[in-house]
PDB file of N, CA and C in Angstrom:
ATOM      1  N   UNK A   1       9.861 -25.082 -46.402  1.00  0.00           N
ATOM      2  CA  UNK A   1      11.212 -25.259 -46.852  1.00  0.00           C
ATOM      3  C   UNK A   1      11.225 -25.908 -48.230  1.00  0.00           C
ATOM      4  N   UNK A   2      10.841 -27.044 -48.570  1.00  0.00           N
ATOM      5  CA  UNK A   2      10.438 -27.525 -49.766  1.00  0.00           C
ATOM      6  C   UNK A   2       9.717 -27.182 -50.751  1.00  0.00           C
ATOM      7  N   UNK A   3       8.804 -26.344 -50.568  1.00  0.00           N
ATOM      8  CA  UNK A   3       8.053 -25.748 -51.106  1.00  0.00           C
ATOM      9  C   UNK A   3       8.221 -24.509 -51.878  1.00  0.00           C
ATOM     10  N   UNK A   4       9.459 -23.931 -50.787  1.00  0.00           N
ATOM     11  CA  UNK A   4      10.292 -22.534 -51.270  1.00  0.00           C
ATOM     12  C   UNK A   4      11.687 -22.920 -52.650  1.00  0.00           C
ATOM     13  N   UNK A   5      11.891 -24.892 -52.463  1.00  0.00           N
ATOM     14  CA  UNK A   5      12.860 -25.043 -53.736  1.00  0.00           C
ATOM     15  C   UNK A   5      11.879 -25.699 -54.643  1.00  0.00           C
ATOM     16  N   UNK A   6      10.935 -25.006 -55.070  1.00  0.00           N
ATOM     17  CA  UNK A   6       9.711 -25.292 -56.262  1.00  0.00           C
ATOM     18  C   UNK A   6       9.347 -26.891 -56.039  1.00  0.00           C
ATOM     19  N   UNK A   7       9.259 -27.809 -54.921  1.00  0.00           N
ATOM     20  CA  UNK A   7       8.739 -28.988 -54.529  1.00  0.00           C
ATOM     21  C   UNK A   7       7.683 -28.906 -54.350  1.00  0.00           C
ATOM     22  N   UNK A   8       6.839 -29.479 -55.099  1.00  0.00           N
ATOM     23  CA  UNK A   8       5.288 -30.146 -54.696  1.00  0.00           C
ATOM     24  C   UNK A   8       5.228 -30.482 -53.537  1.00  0.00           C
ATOM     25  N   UNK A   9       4.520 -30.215 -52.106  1.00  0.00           N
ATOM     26  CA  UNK A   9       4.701 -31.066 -51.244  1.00  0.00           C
ATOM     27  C   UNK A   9       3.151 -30.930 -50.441  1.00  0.00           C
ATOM     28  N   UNK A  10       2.538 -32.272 -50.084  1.00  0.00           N
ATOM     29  CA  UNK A  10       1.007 -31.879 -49.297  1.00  0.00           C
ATOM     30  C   UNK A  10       1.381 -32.254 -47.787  1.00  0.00           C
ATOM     31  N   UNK A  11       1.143 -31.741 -46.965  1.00  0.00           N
ATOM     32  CA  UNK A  11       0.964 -31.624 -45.611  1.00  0.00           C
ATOM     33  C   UNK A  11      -0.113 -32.617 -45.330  1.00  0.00           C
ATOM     34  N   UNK A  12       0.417 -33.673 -44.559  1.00  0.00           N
ATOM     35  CA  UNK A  12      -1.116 -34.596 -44.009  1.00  0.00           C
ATOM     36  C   UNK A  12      -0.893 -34.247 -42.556  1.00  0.00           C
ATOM     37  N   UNK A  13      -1.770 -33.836 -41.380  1.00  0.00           N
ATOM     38  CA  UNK A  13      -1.836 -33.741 -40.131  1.00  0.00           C
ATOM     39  C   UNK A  13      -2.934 -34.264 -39.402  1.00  0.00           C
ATOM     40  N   UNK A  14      -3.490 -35.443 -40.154  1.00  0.00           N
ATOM     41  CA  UNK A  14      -4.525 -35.914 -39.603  1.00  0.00           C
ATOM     42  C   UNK A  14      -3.525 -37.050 -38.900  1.00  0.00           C
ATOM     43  N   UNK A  15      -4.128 -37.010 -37.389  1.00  0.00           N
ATOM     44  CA  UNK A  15      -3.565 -38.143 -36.741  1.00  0.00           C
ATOM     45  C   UNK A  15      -4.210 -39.694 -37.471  1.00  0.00           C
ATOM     46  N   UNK A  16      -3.379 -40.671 -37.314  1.00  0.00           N
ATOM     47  CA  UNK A  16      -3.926 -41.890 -37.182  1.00  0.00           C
ATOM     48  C   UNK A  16      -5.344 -42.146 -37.617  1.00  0.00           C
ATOM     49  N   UNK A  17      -5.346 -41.904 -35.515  1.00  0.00           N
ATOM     50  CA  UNK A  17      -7.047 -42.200 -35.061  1.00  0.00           C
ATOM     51  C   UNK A  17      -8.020 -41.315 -35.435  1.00  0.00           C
ATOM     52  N   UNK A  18      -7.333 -40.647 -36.055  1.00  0.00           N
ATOM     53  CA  UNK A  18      -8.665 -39.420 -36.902  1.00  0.00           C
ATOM     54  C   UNK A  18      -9.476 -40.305 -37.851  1.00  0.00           C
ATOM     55  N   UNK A  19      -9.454 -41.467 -38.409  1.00  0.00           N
ATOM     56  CA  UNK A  19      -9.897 -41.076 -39.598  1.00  0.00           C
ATOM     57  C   UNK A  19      -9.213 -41.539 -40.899  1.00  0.00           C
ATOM     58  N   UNK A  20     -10.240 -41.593 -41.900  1.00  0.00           N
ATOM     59  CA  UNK A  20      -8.917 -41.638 -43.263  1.00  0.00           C
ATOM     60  C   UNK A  20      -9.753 -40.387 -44.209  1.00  0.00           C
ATOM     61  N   UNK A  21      -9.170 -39.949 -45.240  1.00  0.00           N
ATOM     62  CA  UNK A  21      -7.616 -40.707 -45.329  1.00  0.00           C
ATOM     63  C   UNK A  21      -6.475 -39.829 -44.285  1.00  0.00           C
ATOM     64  N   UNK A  22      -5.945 -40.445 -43.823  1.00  0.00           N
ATOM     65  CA  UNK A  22      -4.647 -40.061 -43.473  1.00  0.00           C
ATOM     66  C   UNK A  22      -2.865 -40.611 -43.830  1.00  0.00           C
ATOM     67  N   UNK A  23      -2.280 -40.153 -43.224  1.00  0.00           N
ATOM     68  CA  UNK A  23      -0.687 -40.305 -43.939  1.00  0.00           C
ATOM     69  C   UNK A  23      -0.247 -41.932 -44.244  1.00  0.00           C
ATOM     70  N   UNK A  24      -0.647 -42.366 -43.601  1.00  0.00           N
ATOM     71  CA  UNK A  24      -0.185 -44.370 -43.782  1.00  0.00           C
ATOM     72  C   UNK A  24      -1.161 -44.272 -45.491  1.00  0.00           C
ATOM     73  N   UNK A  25      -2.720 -43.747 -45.321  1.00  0.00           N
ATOM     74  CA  UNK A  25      -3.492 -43.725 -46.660  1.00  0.00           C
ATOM     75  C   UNK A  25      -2.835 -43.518 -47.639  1.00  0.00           C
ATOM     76  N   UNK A  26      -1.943 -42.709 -47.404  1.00  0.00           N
ATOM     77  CA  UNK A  26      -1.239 -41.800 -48.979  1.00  0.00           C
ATOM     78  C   UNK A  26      -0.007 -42.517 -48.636  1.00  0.00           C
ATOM     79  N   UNK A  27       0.607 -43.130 -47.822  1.00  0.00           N
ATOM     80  CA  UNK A  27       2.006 -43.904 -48.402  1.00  0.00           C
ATOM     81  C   UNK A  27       2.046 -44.840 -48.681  1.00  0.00           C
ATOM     82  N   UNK A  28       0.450 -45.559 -48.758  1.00  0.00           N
ATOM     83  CA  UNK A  28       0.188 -46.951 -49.494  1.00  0.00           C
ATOM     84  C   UNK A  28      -0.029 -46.910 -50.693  1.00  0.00           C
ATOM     85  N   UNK A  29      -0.698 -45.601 -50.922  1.00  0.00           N
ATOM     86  CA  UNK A  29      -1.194 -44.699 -52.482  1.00  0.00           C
ATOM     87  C   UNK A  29      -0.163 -44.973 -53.162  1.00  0.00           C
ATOM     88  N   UNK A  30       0.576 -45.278 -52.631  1.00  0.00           N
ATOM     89  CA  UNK A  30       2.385 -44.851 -53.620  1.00  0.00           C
ATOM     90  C   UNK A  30       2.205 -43.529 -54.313  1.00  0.00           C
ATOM     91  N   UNK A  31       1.681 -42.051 -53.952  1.00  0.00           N
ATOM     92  CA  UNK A  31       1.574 -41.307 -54.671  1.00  0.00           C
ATOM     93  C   UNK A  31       2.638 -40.332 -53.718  1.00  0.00           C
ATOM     94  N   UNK A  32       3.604 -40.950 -53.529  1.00  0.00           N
ATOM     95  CA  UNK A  32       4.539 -40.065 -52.648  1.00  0.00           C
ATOM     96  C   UNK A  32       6.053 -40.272 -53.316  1.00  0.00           C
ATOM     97  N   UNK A  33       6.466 -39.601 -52.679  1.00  0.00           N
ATOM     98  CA  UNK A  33       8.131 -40.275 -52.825  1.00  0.00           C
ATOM     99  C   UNK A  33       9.797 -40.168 -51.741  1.00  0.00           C
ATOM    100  N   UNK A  34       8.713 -39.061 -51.278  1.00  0.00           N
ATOM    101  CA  UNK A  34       9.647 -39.265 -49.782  1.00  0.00           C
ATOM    102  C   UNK A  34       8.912 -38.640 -48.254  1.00  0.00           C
ATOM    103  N   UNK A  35       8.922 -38.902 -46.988  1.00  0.00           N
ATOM    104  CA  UNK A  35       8.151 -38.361 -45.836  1.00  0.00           C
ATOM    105  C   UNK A  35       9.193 -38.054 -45.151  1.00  0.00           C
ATOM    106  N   UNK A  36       8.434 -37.005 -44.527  1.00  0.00           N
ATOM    107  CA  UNK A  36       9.316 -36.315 -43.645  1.00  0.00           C
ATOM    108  C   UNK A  36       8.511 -36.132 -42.505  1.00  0.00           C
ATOM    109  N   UNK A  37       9.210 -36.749 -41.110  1.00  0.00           N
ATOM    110  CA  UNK A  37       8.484 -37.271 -40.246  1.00  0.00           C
ATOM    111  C   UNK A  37       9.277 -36.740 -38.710  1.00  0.00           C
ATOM    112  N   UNK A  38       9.022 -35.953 -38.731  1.00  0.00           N
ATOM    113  CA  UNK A  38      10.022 -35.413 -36.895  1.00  0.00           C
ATOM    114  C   UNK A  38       9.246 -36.166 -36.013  1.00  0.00           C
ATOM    115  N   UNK A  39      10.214 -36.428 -35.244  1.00  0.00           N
ATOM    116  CA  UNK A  39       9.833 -37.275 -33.400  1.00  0.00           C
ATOM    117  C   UNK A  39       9.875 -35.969 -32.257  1.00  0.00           C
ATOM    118  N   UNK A  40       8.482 -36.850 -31.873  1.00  0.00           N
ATOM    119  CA  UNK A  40       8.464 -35.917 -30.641  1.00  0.00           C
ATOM    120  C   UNK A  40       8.120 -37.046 -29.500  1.00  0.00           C
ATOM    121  N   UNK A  41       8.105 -36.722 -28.335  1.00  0.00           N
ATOM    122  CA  UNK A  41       7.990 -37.711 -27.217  1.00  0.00           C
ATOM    123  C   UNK A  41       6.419 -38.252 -26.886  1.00  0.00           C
ATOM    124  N   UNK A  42       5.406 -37.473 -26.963  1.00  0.00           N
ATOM    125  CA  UNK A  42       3.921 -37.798 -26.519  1.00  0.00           C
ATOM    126  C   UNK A  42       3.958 -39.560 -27.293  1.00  0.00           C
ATOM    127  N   UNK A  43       3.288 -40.338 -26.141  1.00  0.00           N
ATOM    128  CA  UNK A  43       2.953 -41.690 -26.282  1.00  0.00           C
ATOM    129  C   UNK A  43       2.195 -41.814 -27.992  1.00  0.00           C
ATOM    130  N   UNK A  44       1.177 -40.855 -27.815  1.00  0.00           N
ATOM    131  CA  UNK A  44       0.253 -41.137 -29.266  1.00  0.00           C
ATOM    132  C   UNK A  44       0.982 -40.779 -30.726  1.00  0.00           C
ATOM    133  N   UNK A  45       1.915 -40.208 -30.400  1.00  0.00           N
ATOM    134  CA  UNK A  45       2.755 -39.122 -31.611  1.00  0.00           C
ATOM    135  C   UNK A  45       3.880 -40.492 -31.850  1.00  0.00           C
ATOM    136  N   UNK A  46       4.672 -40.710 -30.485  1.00  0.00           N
ATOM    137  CA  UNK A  46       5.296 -42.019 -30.763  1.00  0.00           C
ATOM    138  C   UNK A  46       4.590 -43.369 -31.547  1.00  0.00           C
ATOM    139  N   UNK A  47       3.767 -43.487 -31.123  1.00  0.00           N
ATOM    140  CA  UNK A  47       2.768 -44.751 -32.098  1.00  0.00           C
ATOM    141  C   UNK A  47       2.883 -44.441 -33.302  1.00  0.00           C
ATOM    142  N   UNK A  48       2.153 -43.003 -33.938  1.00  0.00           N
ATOM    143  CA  UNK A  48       1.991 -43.303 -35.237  1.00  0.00           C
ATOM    144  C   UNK A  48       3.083 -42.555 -35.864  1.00  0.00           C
ATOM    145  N   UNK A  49       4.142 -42.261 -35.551  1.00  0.00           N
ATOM    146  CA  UNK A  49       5.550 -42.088 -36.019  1.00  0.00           C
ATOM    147  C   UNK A  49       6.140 -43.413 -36.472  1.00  0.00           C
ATOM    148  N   UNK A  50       5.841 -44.293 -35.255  1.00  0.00           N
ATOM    149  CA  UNK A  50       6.738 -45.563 -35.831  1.00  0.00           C
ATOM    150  C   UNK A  50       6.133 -45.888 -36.754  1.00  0.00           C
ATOM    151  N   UNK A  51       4.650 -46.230 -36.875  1.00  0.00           N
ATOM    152  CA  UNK A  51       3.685 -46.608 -38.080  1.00  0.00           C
ATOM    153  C   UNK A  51       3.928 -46.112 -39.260  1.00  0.00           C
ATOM    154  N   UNK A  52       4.392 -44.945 -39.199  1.00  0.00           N
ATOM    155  CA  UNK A  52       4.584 -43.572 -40.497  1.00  0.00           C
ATOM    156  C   UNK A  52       5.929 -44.526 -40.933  1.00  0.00           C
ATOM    157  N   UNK A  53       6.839 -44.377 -40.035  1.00  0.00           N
ATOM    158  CA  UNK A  53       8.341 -44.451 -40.742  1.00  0.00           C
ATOM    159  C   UNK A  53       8.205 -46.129 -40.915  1.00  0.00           C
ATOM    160  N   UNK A  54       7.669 -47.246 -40.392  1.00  0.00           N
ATOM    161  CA  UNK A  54       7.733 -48.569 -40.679  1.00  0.00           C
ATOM    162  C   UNK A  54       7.051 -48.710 -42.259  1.00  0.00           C
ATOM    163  N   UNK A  55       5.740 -47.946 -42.516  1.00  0.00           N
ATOM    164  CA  UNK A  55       4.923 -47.856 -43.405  1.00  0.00           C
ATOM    165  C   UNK A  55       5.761 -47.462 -44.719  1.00  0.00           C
ATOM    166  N   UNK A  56       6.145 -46.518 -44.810  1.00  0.00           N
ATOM    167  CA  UNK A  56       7.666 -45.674 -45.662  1.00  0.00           C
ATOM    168  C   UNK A  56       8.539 -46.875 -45.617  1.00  0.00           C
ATOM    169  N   UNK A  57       9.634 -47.204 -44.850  1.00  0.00           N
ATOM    170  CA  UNK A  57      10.317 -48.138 -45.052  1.00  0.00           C
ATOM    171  C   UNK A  57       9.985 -49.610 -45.874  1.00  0.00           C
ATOM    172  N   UNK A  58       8.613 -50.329 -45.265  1.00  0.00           N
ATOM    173  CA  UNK A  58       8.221 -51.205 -45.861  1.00  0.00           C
ATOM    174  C   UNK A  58       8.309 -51.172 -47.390  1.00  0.00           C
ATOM    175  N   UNK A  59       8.008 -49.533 -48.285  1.00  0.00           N
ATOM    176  CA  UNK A  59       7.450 -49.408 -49.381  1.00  0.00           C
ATOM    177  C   UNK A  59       9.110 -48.875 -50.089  1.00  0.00           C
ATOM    178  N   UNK A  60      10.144 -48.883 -48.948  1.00  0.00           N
ATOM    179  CA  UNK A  60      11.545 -48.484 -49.861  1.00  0.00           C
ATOM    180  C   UNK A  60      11.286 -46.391 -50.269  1.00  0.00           C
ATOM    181  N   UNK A  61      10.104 -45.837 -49.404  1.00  0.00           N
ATOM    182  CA  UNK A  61      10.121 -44.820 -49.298  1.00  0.00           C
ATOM    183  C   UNK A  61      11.339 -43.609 -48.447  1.00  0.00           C
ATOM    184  N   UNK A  62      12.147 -43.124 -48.862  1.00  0.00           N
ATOM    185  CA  UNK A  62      13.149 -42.150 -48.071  1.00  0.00           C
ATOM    186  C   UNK A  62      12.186 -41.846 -46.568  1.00  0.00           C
ATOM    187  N   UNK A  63      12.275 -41.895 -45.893  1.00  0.00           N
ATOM    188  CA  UNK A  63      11.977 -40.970 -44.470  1.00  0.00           C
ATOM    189  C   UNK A  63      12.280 -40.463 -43.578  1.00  0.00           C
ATOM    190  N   UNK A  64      12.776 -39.044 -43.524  1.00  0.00           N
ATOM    191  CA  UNK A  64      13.250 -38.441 -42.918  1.00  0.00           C
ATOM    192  C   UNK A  64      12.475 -37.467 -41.495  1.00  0.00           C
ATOM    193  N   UNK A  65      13.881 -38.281 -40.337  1.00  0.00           N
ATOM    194  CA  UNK A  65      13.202 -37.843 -39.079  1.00  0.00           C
ATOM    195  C   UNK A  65      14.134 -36.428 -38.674  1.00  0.00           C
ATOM    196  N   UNK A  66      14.449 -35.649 -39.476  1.00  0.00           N
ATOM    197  CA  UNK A  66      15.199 -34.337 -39.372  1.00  0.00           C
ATOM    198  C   UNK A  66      14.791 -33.529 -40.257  1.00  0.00           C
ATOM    199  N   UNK A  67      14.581 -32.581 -39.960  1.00  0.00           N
ATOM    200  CA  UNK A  67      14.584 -31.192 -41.397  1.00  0.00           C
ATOM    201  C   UNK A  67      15.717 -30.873 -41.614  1.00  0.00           C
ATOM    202  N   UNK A  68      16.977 -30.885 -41.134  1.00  0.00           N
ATOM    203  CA  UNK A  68      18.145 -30.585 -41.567  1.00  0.00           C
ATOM    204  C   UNK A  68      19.069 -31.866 -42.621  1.00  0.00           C
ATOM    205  N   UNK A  69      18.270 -32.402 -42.325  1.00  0.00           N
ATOM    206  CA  UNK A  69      18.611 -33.923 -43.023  1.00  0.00           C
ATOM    207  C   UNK A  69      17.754 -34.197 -44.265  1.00  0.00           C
ATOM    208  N   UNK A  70      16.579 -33.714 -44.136  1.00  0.00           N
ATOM    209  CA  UNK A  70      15.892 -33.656 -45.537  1.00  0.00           C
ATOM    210  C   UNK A  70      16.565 -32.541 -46.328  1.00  0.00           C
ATOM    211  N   UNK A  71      16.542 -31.410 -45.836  1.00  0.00           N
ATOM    212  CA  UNK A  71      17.377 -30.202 -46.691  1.00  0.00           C
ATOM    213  C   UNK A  71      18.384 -30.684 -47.265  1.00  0.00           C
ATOM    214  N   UNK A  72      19.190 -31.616 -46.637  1.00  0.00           N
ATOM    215  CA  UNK A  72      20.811 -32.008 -47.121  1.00  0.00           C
ATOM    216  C   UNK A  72      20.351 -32.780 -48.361  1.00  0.00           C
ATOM    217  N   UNK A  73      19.383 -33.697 -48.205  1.00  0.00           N
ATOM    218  CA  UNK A  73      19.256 -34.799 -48.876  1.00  0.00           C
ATOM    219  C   UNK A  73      18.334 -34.013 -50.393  1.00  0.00           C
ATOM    220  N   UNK A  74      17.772 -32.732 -50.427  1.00  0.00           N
ATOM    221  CA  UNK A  74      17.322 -32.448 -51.445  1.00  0.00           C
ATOM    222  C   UNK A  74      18.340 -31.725 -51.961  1.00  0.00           C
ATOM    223  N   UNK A  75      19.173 -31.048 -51.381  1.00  0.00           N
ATOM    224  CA  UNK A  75      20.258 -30.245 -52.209  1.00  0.00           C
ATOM    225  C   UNK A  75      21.314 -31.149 -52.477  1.00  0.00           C
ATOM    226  N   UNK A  76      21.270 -31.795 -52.188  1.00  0.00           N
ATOM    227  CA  UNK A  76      22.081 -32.873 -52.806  1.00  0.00           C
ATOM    228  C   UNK A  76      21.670 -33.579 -54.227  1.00  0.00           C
ATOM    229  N   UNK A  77      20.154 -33.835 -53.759  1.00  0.00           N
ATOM    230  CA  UNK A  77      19.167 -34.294 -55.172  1.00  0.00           C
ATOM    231  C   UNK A  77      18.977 -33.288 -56.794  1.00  0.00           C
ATOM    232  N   UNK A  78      19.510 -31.899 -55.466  1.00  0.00           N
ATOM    233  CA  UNK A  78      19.352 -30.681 -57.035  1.00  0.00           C
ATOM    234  C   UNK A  78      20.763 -30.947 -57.191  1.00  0.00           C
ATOM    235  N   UNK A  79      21.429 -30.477 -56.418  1.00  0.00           N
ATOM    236  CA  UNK A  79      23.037 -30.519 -57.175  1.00  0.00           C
ATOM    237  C   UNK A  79      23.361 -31.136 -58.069  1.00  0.00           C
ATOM    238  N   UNK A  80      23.180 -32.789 -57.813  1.00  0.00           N
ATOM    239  CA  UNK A  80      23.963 -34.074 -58.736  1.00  0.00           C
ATOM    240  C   UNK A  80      22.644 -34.356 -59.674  1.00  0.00           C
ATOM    241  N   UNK A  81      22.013 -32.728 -59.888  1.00  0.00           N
ATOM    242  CA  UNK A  81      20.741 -33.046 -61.148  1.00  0.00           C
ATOM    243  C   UNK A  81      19.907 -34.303 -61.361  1.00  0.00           C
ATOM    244  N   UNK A  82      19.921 -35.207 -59.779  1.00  0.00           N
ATOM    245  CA  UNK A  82      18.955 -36.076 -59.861  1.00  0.00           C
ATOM    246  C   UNK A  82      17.143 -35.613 -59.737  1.00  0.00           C
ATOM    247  N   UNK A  83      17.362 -34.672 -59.078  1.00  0.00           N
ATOM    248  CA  UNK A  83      16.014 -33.787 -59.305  1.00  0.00           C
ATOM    249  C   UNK A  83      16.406 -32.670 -60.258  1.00  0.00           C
ATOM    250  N   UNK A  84      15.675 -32.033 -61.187  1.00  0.00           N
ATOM    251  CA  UNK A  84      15.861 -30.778 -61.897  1.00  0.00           C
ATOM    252  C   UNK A  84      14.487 -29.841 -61.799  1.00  0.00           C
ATOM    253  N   UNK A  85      14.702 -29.000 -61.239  1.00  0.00           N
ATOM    254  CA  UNK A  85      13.304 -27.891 -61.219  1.00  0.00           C
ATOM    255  C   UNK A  85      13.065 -27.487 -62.981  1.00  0.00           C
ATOM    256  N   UNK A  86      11.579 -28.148 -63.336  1.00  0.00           N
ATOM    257  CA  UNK A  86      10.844 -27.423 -64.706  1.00  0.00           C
ATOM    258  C   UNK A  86      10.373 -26.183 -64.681  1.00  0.00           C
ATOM    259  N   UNK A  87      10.196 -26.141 -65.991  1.00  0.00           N
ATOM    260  CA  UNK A  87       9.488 -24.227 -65.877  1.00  0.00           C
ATOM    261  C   UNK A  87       8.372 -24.152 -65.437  1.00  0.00           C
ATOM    262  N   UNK A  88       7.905 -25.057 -64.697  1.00  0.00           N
ATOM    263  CA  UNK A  88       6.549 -24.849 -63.683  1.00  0.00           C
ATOM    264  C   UNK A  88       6.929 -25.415 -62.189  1.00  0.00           C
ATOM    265  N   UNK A  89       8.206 -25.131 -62.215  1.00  0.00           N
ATOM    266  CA  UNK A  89       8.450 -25.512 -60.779  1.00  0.00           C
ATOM    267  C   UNK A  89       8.277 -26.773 -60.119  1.00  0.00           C
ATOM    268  N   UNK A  90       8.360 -27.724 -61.159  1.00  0.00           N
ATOM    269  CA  UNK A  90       7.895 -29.364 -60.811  1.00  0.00           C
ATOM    270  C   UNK A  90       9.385 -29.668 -60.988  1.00  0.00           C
ATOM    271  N   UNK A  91       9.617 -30.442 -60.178  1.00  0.00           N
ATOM    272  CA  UNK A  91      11.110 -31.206 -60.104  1.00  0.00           C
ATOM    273  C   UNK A  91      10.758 -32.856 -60.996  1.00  0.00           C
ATOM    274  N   UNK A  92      11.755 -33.179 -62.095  1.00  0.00           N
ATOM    275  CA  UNK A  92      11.257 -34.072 -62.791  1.00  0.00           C
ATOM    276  C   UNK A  92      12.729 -34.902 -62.215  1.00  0.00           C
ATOM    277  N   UNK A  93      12.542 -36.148 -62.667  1.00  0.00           N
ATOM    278  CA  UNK A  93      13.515 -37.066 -62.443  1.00  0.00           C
ATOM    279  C   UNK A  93      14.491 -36.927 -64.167  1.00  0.00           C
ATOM    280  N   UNK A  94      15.928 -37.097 -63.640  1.00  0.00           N
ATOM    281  CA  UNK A  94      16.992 -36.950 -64.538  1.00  0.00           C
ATOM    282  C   UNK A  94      16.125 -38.346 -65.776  1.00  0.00           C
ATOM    283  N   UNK A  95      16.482 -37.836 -66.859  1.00  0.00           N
ATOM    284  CA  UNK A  95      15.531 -38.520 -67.789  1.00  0.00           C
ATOM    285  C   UNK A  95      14.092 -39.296 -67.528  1.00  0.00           C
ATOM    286  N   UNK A  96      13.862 -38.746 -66.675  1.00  0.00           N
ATOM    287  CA  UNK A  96      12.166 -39.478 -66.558  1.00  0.00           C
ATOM    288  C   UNK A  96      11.168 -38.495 -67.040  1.00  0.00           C
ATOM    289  N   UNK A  97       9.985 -39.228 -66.512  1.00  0.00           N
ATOM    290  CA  UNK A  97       8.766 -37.938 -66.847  1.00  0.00           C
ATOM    291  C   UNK A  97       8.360 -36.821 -65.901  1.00  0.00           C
ATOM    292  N   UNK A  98       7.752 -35.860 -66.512  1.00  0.00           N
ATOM    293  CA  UNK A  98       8.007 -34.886 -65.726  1.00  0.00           C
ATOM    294  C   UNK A  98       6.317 -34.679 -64.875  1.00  0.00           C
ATOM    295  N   UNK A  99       6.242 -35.842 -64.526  1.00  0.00           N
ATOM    296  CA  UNK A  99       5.241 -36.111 -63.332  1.00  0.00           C
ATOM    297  C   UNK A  99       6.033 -35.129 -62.166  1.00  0.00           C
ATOM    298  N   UNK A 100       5.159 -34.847 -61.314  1.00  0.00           N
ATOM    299  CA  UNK A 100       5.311 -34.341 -60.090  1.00  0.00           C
ATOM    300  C   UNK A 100       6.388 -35.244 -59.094  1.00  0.00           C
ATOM    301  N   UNK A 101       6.995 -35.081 -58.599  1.00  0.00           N
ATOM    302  CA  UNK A 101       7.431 -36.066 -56.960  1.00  0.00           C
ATOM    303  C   UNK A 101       7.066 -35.527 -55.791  1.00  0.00           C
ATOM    304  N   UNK A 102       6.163 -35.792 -54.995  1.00  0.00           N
ATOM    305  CA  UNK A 102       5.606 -35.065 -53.898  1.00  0.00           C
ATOM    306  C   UNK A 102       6.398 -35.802 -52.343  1.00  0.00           C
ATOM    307  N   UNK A 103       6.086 -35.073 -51.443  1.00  0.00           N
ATOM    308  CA  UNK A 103       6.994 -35.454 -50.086  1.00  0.00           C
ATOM    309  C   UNK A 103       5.987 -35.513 -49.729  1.00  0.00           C
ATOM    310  N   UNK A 104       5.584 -35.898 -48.600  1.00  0.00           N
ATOM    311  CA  UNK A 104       4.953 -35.789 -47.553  1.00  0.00           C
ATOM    312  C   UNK A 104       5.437 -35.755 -46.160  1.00  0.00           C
ATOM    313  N   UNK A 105       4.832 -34.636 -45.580  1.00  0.00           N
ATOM    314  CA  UNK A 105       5.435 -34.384 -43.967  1.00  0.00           C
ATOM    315  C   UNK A 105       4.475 -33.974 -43.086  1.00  0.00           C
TER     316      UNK A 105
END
């Protein structure tokens, strides 16, 4: 979905207990700028969901536990030209640099 409105976005699916790096790795990185994080019920998925979205919150990161709610929240971001898609398909910030902004989900 993000990817289809020219958004940078990397997929982390390494659980937790996998290992690093995984998703808490990269939202300490600060090399993110918003997660997108669906709930599901399994005990282990619940753990590191809360970890994900406490981890994000701690850092003042957006995190979104809906895809219909992230969609809103990026077309909203293109509309009011707080994001603007470049001619390489990188969304830059309204007068900033035209670094990447990546999601993670």
């Amino acid at each position: 979905m993000l990817s289809a409105m020219g958004l940078p976005v990397t997929m982390t699916t390494k659980k937790l207990a996998e290992g690093h790096p995984n998703v808490l790795d990269v939202i300490i990185g600060g090399n993110i700028q918003g997660v997108i994080n669906t709930v599901t019920s399994s005990g282990t998925v619940m753990r590191d969901g809360f970890a994900i979205r406490r981890t994000a919150a701690e850092r003042r990161i957006p995190c979104f536990t809906s895809l219909d709610t992230a969609r809103a929240a990026i077309d909203i971001l293109v509309r009011t030209n707080t994001i603007t898609m470049c001619s390489r398909s990188r969304p830059t910030a309204t007068g900033g640099s035209r670094e990447p902004r990546r999601l993670v989900k």
